[in-house]
N, C-alpha and C. Protein backbone atom coordinates (compact mmCIF):
# COMPACT_ATOMS: atom_id res chain seq x y z
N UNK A 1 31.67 154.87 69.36
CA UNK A 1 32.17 156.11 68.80
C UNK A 1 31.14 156.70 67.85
N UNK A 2 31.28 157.66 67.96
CA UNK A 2 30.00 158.88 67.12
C UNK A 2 30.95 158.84 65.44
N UNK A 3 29.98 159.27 64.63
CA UNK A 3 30.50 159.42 62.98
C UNK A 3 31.57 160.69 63.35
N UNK A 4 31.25 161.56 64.08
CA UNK A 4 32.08 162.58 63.74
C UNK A 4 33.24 162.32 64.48
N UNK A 5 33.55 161.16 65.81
CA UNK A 5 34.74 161.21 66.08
C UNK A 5 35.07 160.22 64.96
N UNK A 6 34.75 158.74 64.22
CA UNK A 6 35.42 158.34 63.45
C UNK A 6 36.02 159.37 62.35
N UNK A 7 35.20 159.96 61.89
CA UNK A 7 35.60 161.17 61.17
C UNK A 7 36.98 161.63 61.52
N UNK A 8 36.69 162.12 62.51
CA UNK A 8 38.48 163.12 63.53
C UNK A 8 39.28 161.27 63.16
N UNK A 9 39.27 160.63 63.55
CA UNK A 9 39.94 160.05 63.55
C UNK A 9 40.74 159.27 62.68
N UNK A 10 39.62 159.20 61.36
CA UNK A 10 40.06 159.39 60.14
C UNK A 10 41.27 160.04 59.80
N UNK A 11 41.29 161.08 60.00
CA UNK A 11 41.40 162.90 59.30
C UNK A 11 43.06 162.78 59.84
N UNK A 12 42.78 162.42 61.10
CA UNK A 12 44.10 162.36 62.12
C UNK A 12 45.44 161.55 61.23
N UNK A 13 45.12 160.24 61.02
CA UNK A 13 45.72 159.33 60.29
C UNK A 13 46.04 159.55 58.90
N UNK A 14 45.42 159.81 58.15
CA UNK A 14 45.23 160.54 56.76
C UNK A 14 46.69 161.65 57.16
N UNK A 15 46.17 162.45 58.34
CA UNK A 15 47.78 163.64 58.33
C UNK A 15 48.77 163.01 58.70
N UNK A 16 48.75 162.18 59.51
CA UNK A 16 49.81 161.37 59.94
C UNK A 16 50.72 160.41 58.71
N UNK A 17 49.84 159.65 57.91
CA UNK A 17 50.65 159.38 57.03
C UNK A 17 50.88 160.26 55.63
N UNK A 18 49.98 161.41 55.75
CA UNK A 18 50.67 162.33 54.53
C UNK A 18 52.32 163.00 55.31
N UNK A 19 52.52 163.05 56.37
CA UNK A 19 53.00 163.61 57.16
C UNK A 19 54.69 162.56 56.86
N UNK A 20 54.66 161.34 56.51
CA UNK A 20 55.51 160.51 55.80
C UNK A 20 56.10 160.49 54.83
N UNK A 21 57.45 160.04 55.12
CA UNK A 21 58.25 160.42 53.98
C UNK A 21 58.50 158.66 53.16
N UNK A 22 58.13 158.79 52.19
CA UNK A 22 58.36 157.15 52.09
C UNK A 22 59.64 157.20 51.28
N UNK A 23 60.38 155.87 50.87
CA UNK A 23 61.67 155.85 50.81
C UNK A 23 61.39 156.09 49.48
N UNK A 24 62.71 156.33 48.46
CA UNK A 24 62.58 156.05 47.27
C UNK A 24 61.80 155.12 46.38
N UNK A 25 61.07 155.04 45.50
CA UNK A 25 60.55 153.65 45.05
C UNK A 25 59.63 153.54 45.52
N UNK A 26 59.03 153.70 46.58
CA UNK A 26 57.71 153.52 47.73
C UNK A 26 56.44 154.49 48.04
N UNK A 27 55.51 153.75 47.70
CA UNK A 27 54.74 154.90 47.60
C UNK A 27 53.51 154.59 49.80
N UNK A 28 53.02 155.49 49.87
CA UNK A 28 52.54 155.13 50.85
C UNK A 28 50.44 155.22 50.58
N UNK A 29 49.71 154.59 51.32
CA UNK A 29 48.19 154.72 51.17
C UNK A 29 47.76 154.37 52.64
N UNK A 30 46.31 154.80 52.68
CA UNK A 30 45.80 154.94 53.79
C UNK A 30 44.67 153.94 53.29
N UNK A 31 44.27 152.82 54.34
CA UNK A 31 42.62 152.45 54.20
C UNK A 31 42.08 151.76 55.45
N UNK A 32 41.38 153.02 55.86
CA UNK A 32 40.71 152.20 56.96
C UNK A 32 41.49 152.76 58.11
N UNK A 33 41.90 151.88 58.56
CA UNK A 33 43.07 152.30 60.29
C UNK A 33 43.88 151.89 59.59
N UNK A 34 44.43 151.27 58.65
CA UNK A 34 45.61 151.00 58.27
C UNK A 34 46.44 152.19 57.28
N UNK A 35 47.99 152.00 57.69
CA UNK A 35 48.88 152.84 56.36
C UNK A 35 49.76 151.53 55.84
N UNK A 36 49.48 151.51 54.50
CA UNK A 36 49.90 150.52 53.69
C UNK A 36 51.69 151.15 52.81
N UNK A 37 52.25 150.40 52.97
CA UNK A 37 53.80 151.29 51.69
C UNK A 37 54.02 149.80 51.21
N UNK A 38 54.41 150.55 50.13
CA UNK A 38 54.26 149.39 48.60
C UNK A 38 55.50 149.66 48.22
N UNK A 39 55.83 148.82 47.79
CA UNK A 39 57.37 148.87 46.61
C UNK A 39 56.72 149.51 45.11
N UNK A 40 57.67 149.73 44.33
CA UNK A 40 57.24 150.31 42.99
C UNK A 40 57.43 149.46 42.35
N UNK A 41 56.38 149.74 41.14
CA UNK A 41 55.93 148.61 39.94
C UNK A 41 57.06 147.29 39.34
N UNK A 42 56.82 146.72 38.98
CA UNK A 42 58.00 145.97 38.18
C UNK A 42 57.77 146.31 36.44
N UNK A 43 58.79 145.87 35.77
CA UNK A 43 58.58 146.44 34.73
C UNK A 43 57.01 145.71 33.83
N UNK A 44 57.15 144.63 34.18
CA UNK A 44 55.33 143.85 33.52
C UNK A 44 54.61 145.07 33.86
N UNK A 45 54.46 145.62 35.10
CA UNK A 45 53.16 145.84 35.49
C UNK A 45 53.18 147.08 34.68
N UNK A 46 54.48 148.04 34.85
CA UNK A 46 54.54 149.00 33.81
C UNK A 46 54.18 149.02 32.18
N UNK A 47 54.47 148.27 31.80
CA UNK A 47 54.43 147.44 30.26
C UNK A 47 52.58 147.69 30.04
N UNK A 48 52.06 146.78 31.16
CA UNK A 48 50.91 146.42 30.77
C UNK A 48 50.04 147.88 31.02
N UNK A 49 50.50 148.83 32.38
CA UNK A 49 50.05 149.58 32.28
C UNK A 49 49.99 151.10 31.00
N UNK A 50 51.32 150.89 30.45
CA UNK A 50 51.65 151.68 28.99
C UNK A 50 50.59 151.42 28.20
N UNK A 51 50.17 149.80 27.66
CA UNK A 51 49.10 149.71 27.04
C UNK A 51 47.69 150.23 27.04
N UNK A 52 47.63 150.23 28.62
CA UNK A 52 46.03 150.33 28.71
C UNK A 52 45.71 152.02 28.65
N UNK A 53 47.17 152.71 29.15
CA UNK A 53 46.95 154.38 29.32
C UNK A 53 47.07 154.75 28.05
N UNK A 54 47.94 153.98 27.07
CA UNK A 54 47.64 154.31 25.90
C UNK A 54 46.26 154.29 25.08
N UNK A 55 45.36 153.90 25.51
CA UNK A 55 44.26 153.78 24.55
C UNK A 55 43.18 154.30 25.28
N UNK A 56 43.08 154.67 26.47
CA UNK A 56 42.86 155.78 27.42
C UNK A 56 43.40 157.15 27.39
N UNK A 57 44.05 157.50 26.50
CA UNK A 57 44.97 158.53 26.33
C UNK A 57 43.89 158.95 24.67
N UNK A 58 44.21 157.97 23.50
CA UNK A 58 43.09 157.85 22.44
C UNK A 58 41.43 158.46 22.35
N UNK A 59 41.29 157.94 23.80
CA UNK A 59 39.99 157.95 24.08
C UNK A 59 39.59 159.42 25.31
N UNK A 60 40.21 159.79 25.72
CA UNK A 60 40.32 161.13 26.95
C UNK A 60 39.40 161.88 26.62
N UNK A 61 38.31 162.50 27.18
CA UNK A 61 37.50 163.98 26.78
C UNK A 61 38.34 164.84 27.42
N UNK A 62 37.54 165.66 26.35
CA UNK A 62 38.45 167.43 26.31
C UNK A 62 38.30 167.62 28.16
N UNK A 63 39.37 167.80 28.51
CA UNK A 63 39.36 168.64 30.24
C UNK A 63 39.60 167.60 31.13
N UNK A 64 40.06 166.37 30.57
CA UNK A 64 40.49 165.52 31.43
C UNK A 64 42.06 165.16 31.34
N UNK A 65 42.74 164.79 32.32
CA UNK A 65 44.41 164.63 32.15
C UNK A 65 44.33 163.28 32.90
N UNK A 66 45.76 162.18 32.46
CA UNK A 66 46.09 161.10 32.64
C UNK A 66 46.83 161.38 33.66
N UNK A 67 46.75 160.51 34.99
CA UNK A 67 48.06 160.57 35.97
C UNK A 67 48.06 159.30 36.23
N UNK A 68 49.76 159.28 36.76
CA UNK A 68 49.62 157.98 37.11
C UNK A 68 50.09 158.02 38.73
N UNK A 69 50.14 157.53 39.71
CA UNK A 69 50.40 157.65 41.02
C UNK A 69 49.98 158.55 41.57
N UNK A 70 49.23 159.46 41.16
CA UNK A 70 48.10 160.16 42.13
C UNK A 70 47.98 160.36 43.21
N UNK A 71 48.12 160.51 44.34
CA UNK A 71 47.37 160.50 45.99
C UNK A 71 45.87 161.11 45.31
N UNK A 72 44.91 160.31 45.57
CA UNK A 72 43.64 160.46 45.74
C UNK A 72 43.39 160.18 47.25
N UNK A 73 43.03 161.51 47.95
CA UNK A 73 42.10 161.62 49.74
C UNK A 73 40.62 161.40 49.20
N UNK A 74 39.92 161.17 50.43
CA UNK A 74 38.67 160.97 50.76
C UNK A 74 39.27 160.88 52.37
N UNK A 75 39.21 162.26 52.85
CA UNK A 75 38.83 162.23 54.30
C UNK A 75 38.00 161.44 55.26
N UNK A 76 36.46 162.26 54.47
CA UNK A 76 35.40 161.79 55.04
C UNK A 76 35.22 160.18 55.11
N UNK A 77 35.89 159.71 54.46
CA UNK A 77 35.72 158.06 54.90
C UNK A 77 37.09 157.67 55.00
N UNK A 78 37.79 158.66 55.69
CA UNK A 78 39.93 158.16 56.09
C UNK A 78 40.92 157.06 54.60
N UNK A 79 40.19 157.80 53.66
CA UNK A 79 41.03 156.88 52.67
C UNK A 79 41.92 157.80 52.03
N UNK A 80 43.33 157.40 51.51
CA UNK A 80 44.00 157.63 50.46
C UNK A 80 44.64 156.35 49.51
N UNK A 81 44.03 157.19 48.55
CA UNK A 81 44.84 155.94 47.56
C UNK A 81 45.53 156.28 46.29
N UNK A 82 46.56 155.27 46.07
CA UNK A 82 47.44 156.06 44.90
C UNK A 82 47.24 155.09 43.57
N UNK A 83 46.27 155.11 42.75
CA UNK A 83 45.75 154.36 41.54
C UNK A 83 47.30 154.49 40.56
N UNK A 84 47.09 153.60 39.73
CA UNK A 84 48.37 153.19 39.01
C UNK A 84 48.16 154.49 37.85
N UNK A 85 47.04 154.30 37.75
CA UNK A 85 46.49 155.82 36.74
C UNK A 85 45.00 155.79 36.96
N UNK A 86 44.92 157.22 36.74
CA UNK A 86 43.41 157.89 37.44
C UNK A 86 43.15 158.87 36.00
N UNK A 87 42.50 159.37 35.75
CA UNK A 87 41.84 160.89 34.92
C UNK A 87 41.34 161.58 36.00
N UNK A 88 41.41 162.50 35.46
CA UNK A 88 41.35 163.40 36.51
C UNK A 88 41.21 164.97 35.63
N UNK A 89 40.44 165.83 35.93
CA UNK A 89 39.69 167.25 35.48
C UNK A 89 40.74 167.96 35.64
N UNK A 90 41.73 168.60 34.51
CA UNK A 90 42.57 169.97 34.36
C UNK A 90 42.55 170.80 35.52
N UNK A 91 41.05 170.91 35.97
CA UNK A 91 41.08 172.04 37.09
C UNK A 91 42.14 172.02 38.17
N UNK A 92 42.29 170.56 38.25
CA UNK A 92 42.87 169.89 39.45
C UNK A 92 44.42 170.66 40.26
N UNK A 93 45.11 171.38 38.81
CA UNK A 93 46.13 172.10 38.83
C UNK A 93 45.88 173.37 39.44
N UNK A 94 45.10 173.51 39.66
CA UNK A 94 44.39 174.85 40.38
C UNK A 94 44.72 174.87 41.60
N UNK A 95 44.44 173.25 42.61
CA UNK A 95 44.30 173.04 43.61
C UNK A 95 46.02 173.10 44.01
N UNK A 96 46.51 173.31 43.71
CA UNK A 96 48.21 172.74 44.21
C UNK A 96 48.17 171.56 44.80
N UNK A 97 49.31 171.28 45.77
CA UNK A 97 49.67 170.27 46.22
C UNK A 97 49.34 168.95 45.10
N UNK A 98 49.87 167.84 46.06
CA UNK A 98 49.75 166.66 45.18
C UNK A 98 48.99 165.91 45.69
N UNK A 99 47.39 166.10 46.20
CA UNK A 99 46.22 165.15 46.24
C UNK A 99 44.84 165.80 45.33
N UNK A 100 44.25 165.05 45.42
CA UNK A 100 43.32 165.12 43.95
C UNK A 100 42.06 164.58 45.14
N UNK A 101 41.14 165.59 45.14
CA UNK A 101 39.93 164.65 46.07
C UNK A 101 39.22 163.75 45.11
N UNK A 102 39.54 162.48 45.61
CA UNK A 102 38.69 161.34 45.13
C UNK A 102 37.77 161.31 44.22
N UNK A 103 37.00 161.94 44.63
CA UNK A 103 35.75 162.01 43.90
C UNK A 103 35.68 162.90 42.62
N UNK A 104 36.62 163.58 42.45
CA UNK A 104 37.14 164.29 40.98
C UNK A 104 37.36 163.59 39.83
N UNK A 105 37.96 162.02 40.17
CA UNK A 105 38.78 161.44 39.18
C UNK A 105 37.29 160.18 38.73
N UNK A 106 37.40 160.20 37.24
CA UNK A 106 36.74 159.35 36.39
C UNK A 106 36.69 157.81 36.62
N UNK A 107 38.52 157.75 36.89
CA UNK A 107 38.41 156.35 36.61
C UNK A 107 39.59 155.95 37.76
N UNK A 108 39.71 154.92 38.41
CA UNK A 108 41.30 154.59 38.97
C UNK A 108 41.23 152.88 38.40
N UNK A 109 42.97 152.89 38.17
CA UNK A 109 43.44 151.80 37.33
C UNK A 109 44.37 151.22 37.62
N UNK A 110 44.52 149.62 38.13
CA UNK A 110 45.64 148.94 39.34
C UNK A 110 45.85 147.35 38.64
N UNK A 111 47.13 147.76 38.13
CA UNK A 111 47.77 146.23 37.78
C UNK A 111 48.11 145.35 38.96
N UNK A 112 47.38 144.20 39.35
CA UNK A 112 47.74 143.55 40.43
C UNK A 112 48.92 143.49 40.72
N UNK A 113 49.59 143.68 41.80
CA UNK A 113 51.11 143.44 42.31
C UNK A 113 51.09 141.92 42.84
N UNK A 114 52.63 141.12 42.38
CA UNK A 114 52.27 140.26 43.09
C UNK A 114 52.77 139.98 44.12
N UNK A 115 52.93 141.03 44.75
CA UNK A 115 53.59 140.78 46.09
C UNK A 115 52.62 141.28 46.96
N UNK A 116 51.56 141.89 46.67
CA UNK A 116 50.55 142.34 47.88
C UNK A 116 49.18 142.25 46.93
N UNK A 117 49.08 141.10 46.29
CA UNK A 117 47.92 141.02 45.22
C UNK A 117 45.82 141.48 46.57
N UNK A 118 46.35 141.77 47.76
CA UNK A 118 45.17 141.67 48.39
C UNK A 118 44.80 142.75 48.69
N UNK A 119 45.81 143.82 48.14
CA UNK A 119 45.81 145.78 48.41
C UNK A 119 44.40 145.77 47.07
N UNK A 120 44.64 145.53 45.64
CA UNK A 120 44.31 146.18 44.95
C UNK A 120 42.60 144.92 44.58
N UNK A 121 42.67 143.61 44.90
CA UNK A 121 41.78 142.70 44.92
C UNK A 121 40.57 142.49 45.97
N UNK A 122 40.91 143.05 47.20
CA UNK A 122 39.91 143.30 48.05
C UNK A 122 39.77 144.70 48.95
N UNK A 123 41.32 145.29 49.15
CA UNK A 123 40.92 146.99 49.51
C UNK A 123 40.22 147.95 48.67
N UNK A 124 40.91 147.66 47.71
CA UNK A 124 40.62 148.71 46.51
C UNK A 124 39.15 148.78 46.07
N UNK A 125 38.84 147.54 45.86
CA UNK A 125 37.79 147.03 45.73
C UNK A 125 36.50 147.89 46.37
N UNK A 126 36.87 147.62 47.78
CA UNK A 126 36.31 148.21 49.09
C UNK A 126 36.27 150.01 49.06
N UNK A 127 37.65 150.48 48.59
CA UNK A 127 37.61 151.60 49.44
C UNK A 127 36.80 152.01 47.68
N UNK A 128 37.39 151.98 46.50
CA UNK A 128 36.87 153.10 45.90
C UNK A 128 35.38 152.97 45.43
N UNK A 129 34.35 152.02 45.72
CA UNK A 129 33.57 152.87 45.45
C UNK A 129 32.64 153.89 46.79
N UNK A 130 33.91 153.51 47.87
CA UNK A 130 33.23 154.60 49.22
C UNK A 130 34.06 155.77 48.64
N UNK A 131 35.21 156.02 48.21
CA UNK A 131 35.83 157.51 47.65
C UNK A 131 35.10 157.84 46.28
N UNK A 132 33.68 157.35 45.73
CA UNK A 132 33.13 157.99 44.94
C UNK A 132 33.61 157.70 43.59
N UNK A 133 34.58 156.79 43.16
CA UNK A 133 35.77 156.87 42.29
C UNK A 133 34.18 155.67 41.15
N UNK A 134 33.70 156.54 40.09
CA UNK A 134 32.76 155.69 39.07
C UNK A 134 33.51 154.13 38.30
N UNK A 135 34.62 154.26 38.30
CA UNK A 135 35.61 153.37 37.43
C UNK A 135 36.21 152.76 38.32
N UNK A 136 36.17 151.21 38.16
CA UNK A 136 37.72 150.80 38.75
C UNK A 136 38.11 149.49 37.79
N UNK A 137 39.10 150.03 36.78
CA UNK A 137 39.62 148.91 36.05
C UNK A 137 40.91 148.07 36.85
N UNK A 138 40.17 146.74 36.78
CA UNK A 138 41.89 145.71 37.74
C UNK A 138 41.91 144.95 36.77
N UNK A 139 43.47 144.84 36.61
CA UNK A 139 44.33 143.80 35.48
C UNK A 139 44.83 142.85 36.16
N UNK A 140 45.06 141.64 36.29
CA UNK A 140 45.33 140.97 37.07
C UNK A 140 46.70 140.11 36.32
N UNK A 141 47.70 140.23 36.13
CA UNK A 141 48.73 139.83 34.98
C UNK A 141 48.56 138.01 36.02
N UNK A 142 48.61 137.78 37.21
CA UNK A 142 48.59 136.61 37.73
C UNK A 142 47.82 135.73 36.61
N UNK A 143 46.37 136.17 36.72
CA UNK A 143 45.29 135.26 36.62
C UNK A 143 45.55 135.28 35.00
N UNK A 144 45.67 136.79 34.25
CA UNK A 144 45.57 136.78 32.64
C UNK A 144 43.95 137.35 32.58
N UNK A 145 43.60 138.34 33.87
CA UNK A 145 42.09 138.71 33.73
C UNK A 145 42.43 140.07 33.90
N UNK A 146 40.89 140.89 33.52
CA UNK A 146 40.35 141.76 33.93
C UNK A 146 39.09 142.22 34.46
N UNK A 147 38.99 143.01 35.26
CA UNK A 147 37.77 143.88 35.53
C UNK A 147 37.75 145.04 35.90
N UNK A 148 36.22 145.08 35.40
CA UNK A 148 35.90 146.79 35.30
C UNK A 148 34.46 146.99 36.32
N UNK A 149 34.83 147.34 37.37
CA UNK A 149 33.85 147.60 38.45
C UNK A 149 33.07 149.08 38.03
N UNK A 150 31.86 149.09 38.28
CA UNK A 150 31.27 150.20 37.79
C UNK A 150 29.79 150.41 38.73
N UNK A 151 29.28 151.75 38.52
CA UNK A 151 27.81 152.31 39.20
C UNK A 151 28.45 151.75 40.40
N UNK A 152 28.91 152.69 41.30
CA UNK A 152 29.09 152.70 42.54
C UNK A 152 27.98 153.04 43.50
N UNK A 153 27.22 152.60 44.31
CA UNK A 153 26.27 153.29 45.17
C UNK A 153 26.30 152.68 46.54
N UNK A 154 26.01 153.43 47.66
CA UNK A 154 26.15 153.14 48.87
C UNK A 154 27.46 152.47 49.30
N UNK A 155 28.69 152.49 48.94
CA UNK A 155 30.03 152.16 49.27
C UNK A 155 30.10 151.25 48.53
N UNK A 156 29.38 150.34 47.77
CA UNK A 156 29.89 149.33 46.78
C UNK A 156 29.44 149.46 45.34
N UNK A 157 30.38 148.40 44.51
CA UNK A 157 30.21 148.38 42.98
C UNK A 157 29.05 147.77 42.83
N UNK A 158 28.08 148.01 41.50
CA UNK A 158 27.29 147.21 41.60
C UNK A 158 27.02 145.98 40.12
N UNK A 159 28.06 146.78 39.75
CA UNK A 159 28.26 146.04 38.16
C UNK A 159 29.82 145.47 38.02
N UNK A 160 30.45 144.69 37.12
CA UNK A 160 31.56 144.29 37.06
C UNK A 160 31.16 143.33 35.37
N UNK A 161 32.43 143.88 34.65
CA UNK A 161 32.70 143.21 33.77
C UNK A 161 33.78 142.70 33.65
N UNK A 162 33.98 141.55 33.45
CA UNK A 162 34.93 140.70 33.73
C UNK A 162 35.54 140.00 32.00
N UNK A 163 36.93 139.82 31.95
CA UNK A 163 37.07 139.25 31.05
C UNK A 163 38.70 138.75 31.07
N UNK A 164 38.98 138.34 29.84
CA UNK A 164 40.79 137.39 29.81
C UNK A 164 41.14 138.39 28.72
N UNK A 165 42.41 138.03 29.49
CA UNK A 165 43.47 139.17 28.22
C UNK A 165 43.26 138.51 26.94
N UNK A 166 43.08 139.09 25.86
CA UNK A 166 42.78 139.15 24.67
C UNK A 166 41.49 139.28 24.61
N UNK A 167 40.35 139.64 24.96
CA UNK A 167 39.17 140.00 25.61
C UNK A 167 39.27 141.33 24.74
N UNK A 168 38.06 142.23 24.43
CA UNK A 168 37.78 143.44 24.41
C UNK A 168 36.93 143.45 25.93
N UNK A 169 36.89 144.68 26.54
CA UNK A 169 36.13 144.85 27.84
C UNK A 169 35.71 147.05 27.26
N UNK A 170 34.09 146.70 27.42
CA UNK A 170 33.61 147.80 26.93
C UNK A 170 33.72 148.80 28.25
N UNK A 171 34.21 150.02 27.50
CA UNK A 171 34.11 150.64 29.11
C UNK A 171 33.44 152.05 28.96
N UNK A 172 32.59 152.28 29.79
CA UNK A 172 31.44 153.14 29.42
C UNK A 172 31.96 154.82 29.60
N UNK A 173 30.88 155.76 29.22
CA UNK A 173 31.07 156.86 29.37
C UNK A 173 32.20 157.58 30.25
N UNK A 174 32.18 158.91 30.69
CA UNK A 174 32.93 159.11 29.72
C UNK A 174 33.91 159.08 28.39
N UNK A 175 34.31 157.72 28.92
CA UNK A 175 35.57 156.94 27.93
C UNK A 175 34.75 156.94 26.83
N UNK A 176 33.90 155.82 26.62
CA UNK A 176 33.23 155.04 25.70
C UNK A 176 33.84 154.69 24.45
N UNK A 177 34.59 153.17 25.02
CA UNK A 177 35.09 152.33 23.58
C UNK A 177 35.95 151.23 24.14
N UNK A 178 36.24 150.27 23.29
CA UNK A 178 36.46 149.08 23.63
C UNK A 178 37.92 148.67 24.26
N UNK A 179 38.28 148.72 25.36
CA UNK A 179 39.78 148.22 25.66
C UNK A 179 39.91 147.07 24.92
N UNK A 180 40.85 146.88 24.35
CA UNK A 180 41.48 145.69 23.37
C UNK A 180 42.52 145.01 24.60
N UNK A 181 42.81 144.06 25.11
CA UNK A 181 43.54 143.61 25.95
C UNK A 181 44.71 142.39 25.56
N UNK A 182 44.91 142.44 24.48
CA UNK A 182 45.51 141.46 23.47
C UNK A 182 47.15 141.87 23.83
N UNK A 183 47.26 143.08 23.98
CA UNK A 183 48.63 143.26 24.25
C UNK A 183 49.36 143.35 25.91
N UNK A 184 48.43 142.62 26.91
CA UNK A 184 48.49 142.45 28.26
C UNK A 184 49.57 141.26 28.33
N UNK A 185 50.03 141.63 29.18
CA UNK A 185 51.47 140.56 29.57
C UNK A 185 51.07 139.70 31.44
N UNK A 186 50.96 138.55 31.13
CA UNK A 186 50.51 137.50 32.54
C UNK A 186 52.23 137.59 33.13
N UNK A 187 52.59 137.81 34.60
CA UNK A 187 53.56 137.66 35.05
C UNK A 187 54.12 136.15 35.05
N UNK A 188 55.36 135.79 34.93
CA UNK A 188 55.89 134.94 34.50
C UNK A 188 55.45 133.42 36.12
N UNK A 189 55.15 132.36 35.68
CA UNK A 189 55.15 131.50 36.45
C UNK A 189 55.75 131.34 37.28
């Protein structure tokens, strides 16, 4: 197959599952040939995610807005993905609808689930630094870790800082300042 039919074929799937209605609670994503639907957060993952948007919220430059569940597209490489929270450029409201092209948003941010801990540990991984996405902070409440994947080039990360809850983890520009991770909650044994 030629780039431009993977392309179409991409593009195809991408409409097909925007084209989905997912149930209450459920969100749906695209990666690859696959359409993935997820259950919604549990309250840990919420908890832990309050913390971290909170001090991301502290830290925001002027013209950027906090979302959380997002549809972020990237056509050109058949991805959608819905980050737990993204930043994302004011302009964005301009665009209507409810996708945000990928490559707009600063940062995307995914409390491991533990019911599909392999969406956000090895897709995510994978797809965002091909959707351009500079940031990818993963909390892992399982392990009691984090990381911060960074300098994306040629479809992969090329940096990663890694650390344990109660950890500071420095996280660079735009942001620039120290996540404190002391108030992260490990899902229960």
């Amino acid at each position: 197959m030629s780039d431009s039919e993977i392309a179409g074929c991409h593009a195809r799937l991408l409409r097909y599952a925007q084209s989905l209605t997912a149930p209450s609670g459920w969100k749906v994503e695209v990666s690859g040939d696959e359409i993935i639907v997820m259950a919604g957060p549990s309250v840990i993952r919420q908890r832990n995610l309050l913390a971290v948007r909170e001090q991301f919220d502290a830290h925001r430059p002027t013209g950027l807005m906090p979302s959380e569940n997002t549809d972020l597209a990237s056509p050109n490489v058949g991805k959608l993905r819905n980050p737990d929270l993204t930043c994302i450029p004011f302009s964005v409201v301009e665009l209507g609808g409810s996708e945000v092209p990928a490559e707009l948003a600063e940062i995307a941010v995914e409390v491991v689930s533990p019911s599909n801990p392999e969406n956000d540990l090895v897709g995510k991984v994978r797809d965002y630094p091909l959707m351009r996405i500079p940031l990818y902070l993963l909390i892992d409440p399982r392990e009691g870790t984090i990381v911060l994947f960074s300098e994306p080039d040629n479809g992969v990360y090329h940096r990663q800082r890694r650390g344990k809850f109660g950890d500071s983890v420095p996280v660079p520009a735009p942001f620039s300042f120290e996540l404190a991770t002391g108030e992260l909650i490990r899902y229960p044994a």
